[in-house]
Protein backbone atom coordinates (compact mmCIF):
# COMPACT_ATOMS: atom_id res chain seq x y z
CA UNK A 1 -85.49 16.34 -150.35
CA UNK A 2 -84.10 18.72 -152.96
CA UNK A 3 -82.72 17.60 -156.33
CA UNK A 4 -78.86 17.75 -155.50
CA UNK A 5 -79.49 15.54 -151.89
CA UNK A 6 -81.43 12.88 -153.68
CA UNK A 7 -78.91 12.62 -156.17
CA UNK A 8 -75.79 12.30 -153.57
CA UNK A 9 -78.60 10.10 -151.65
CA UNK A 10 -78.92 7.58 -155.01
CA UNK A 11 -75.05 7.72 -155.33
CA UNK A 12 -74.24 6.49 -152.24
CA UNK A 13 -76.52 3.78 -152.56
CA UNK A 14 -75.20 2.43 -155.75
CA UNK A 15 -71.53 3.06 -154.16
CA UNK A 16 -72.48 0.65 -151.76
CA UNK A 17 -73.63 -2.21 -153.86
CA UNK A 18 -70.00 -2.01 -155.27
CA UNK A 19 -68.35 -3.22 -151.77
CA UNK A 20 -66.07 -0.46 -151.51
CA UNK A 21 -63.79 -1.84 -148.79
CA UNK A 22 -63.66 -5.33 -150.52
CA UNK A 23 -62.78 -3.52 -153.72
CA UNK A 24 -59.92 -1.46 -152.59
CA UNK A 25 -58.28 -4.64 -150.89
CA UNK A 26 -58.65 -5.81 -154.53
CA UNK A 27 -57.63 -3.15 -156.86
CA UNK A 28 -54.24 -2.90 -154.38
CA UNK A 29 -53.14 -6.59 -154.85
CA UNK A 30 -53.77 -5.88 -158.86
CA UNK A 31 -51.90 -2.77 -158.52
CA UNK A 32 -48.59 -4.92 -157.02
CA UNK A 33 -49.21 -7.63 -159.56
CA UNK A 34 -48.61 -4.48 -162.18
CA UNK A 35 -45.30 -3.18 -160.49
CA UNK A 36 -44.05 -6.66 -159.64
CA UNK A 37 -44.30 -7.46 -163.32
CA UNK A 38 -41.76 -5.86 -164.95
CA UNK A 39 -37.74 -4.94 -163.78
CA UNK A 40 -39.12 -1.11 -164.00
CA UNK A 41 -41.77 1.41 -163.67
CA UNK A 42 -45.08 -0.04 -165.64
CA UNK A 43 -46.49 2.42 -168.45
CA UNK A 44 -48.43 4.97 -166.00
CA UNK A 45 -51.43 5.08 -168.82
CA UNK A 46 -51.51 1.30 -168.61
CA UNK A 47 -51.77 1.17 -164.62
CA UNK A 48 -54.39 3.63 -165.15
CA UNK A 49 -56.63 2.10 -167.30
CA UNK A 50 -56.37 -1.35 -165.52
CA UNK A 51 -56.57 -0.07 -162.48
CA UNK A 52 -59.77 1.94 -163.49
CA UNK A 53 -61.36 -1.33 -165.44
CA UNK A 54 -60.02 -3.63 -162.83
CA UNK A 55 -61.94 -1.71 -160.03
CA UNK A 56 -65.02 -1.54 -162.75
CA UNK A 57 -65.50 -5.20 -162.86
CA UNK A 58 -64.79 -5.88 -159.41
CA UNK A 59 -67.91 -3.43 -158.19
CA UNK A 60 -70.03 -4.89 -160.61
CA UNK A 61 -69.22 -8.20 -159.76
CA UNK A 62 -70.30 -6.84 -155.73
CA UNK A 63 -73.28 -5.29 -157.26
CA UNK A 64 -74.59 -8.78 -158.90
CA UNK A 65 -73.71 -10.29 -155.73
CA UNK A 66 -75.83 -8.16 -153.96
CA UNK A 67 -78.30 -8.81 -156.48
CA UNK A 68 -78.83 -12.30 -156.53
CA UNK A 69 -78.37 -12.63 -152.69
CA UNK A 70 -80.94 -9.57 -151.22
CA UNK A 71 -83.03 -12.31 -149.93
CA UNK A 72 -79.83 -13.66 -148.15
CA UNK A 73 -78.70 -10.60 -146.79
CA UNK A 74 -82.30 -9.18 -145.80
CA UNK A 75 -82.35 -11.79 -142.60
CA UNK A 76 -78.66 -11.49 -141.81
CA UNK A 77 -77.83 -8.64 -139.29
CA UNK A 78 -73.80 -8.09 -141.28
CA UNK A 79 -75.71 -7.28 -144.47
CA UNK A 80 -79.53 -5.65 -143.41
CA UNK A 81 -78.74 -2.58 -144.28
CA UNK A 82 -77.52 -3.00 -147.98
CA UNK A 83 -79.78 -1.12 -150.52
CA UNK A 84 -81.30 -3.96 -151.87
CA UNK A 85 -82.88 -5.46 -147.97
CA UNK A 86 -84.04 -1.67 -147.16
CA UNK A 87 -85.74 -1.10 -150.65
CA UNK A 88 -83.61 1.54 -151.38
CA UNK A 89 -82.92 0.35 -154.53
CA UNK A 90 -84.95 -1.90 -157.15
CA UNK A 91 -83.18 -5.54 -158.82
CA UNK A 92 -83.92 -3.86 -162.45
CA UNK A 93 -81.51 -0.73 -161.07
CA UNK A 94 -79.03 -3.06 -159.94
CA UNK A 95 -78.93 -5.58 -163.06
CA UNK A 96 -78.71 -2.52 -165.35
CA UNK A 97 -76.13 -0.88 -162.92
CA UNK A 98 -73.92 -3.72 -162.71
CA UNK A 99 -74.19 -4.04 -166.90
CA UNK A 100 -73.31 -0.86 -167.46
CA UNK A 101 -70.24 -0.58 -164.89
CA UNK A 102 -68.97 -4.04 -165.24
CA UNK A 103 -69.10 -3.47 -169.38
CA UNK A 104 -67.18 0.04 -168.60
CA UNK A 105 -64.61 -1.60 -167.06
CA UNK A 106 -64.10 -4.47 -169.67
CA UNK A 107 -63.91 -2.20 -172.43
CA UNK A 108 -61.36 0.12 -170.87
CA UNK A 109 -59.56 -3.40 -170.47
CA UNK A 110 -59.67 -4.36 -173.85
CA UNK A 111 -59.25 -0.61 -175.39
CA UNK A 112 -56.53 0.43 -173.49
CA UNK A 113 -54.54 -2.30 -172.05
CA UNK A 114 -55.05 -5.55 -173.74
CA UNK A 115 -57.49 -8.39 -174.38
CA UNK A 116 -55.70 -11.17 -172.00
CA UNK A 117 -56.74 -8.98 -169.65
CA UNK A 118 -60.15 -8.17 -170.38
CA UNK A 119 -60.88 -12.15 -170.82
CA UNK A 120 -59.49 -12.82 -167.62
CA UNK A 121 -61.34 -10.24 -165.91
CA UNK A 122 -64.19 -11.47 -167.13
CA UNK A 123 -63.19 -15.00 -165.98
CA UNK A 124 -62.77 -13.84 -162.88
CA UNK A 125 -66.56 -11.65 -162.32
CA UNK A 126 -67.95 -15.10 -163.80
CA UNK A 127 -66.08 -17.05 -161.22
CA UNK A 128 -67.49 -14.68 -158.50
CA UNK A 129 -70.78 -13.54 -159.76
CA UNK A 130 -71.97 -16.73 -160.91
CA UNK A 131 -69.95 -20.03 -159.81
CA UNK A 132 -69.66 -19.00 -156.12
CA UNK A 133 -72.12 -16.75 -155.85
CA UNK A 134 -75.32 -18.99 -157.58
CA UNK A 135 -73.75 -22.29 -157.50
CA UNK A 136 -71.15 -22.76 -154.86
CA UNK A 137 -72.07 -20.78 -151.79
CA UNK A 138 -74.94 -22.35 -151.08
CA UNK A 139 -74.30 -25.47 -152.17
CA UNK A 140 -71.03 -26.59 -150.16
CA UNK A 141 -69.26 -25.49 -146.90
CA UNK A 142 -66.12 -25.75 -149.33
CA UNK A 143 -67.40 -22.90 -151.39
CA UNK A 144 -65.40 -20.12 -149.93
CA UNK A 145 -62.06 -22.69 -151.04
CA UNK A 146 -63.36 -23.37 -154.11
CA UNK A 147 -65.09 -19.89 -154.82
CA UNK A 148 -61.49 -19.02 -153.47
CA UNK A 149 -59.77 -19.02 -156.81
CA UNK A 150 -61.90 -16.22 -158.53
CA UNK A 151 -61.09 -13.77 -155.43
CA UNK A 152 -56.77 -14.68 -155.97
CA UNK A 153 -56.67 -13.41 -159.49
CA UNK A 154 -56.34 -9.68 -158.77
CA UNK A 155 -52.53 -9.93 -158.89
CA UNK A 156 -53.05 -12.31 -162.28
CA UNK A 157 -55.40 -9.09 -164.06
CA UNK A 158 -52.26 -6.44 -162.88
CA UNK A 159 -49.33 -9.01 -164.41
CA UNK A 160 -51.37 -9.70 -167.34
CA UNK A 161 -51.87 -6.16 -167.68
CA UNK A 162 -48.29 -4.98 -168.12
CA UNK A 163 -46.46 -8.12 -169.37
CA UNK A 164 -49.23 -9.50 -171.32
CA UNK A 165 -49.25 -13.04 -170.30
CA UNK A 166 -49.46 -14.73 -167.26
CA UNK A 167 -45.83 -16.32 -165.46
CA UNK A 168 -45.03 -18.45 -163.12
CA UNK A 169 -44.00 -15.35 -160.32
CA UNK A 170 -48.14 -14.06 -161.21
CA UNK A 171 -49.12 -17.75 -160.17
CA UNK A 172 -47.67 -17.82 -157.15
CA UNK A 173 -49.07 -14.25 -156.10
CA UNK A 174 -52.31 -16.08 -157.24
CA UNK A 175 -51.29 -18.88 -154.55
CA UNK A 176 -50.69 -16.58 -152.02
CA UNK A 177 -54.08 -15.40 -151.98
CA UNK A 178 -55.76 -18.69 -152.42
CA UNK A 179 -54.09 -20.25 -149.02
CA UNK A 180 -55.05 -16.67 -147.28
CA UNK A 181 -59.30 -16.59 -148.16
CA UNK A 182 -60.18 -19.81 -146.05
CA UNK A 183 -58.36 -18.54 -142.80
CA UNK A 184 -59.50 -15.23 -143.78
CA UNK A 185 -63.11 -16.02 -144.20
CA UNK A 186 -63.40 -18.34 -141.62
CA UNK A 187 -62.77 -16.52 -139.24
CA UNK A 188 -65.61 -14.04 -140.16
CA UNK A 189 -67.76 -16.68 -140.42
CA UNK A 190 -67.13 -18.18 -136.81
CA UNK A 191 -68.37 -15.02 -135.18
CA UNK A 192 -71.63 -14.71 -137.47
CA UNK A 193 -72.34 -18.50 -137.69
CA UNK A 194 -76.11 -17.59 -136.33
CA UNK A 195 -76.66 -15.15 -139.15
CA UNK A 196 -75.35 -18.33 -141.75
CA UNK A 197 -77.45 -20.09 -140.03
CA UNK A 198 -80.36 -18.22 -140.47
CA UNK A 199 -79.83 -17.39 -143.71
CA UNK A 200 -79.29 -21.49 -144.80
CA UNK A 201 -76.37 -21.58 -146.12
CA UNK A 202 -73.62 -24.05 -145.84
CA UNK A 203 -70.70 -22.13 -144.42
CA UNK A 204 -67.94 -24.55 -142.46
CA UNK A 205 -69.08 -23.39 -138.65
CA UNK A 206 -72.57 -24.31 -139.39
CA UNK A 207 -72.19 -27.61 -141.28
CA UNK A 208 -68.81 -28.96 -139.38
CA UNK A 209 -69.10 -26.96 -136.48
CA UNK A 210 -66.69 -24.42 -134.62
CA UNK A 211 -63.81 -26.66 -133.05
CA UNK A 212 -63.44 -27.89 -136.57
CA UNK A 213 -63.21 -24.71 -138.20
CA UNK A 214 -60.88 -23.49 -135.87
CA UNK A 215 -58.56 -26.37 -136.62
CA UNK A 216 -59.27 -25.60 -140.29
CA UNK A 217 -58.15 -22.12 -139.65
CA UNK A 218 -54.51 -23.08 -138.21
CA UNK A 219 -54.18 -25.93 -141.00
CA UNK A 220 -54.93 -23.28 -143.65
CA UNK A 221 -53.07 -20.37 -142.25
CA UNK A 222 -49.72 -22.87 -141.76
CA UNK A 223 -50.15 -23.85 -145.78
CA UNK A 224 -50.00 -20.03 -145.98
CA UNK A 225 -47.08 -19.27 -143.87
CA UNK A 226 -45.09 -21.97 -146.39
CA UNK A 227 -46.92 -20.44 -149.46
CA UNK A 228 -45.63 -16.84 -148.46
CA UNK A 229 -42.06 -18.06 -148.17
CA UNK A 230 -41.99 -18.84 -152.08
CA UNK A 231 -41.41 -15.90 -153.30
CA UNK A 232 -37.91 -16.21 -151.53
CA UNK A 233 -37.07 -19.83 -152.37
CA UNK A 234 -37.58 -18.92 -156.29
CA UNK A 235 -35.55 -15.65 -155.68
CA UNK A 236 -38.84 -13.67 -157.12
CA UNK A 237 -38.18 -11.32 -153.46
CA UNK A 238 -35.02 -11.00 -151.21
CA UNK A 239 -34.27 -10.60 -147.65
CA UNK A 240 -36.18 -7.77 -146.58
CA UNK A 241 -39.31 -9.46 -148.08
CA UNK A 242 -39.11 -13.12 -146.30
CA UNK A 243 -38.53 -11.09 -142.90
CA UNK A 244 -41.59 -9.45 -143.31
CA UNK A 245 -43.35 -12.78 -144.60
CA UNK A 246 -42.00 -14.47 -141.44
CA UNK A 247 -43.47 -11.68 -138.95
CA UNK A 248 -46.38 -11.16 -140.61
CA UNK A 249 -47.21 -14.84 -141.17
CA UNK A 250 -46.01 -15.43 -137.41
CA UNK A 251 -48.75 -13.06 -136.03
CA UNK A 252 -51.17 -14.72 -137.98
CA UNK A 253 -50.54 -18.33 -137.01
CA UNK A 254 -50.47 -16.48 -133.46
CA UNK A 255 -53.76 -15.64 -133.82
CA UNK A 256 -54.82 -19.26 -135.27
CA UNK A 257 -53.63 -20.84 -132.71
CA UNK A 258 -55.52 -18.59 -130.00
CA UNK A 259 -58.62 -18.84 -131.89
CA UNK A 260 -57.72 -22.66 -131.33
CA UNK A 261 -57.59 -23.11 -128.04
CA UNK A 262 -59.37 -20.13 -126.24
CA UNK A 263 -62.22 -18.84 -128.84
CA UNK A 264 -63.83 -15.52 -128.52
CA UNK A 265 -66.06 -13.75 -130.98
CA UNK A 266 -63.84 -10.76 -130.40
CA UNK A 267 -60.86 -12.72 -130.68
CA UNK A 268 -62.86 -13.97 -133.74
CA UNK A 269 -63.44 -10.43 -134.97
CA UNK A 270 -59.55 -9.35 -134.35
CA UNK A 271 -58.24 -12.30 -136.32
CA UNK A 272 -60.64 -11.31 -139.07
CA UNK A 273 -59.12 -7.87 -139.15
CA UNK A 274 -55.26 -8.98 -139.00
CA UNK A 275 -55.72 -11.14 -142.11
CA UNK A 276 -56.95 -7.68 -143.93
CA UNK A 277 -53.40 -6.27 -142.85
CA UNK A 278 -51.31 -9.03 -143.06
CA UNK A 279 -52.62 -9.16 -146.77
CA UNK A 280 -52.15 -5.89 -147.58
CA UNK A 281 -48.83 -5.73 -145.46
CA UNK A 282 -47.25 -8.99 -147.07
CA UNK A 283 -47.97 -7.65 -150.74
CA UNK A 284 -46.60 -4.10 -149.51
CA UNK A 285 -43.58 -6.00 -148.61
CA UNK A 286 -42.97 -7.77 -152.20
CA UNK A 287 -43.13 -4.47 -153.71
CA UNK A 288 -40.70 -2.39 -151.59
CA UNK A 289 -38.32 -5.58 -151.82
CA UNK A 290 -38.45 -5.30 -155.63
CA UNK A 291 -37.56 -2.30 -155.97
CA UNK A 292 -34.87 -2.36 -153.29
CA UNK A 293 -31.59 -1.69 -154.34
């Protein structure tokens, strides 16, 4: 393998420690926290830099994940084929990998946006890398609501970023997210409950079972359907947003309910995939309202 290939080879592997998929879903929501933050356009240099140090963090945070669970991942058939299961790639690498990247990214935060930032950003890869990650996941089939709370603060680090505190409006984007991750990750989890299984850890379909879960899923997602509608009732959004919040969170409960009463794992898999739009979709939606005239 010549120089330049084992180079792109090594890249890609590192790349993928950083979750890219998981990462983009995340810089996006941080990205809408920015814009929704002020009447205006943000400072372009500030979305910039937080964007760039909010994406930093966030991959290391993926990398240490990776990290401390390879053992995890090594006998589950979703994450085999991560660098750290196929040897690609050595712990020492990664720890050093995810310290460099994950310091980046603070310092960019601190240097060129501001330090709330930076210490919540750091909050946050501790409340991912460490409390849910280490302690939480396999500890409690509650870990993913719990653990919940670190992966809701994307739209906190973009507010924080431009305004340079935290309001009530970047609170409720926080709730928003924090009623979406246990419908969200629940349903993942009832189509790979073999590979939890296998892997010993706690998650709700293996501890509680899958009829429970499933009415978990259409409790949860309901809380969400009310949660979405604040933004409206505190006139944060207008029209155009809570029609969109009503469709989108309609679908959604559509697909609760369905995964209720006639379960499939492709059903499963499909209601897995709609959260990942309606997310994206419902945030979309705040940010074309506020700047509707």
């Amino acid at each position: 393998m010549s120089t330049l290939a084992l180079a792109e080879s090594r890249f890609r592997q590192f790349l993928a420690l950083t979750k890219p998929r998981v990462v983009s879903l995340i810089v996006f929501c941080a990205v809408i926290g920015m814009f929704l933050a002020t009447p205006g356009l943000p400072p372009a240099d500030v979305v910039f830099a937080a964007t760039v140090g909010i994406a930093l963090v966030a991959g290391a945070a993926a990398a240490f994940n990776c990290l401390v669970e390879q053992k995890i991942d090594a006998v589950m058939q979703r994450t085999c084929a991560r660098p750290l299961p196929r040897g690609e790639l050595t712990s020492r690498s990664t720890l050093l990998f995810a310290g460099v990247v994950g310091g980046l990214g603070l310092w960019l935060l601190h240097r060129y946006v501001n330090p709330l930032t930076m210490w919540l950003t750091l909050a946050t890869f501790v409340g991912y890398a460490v409390i849910y990650t280490v302690i939480l996941k396999p500890a409690t089939p509650q870990n993913i609501v719990i653990g919940g709370a670190s992966g809701a603060m994307p739209p906190v680090l973009g507010w924080a970023a431009v305004a340079n505190d935290v309001a009530p409006e970047a609170l409720l984007l926080f709730l928003v997210i924090f009623a979406w991750t246990p419908p969200h990750f629940w349903a993942l989890a009832l189509y790979r409950t073999q590979d939890y299984a296998r892997a010993g850890l706690p998650m709700l379909p293996v501890t509680h079972g899958p009829k429970y879960t499933r009415l978990m899923i259409v409790l949860y997602t309901l809380a969400l359907v009310a949660v979405s509608l604040m933004p409206f009732a505190i006139r944060m959004s207008g029209v155009l947003y809570l029609v969109a919040a009503l469709a989108l969170g309609g679908v959604f409960l559509g697909y609760a309910l369905r995964l209720y009463r006639a379960y499939s794992d492709n059903l499963a898999r499909a209601t897995f995939r709609y959260s990942i739009v309606y997310l994206a979709a419902l945030f979309a939606a705040l940010l074309i309202d506020h700047y509707w005239k």
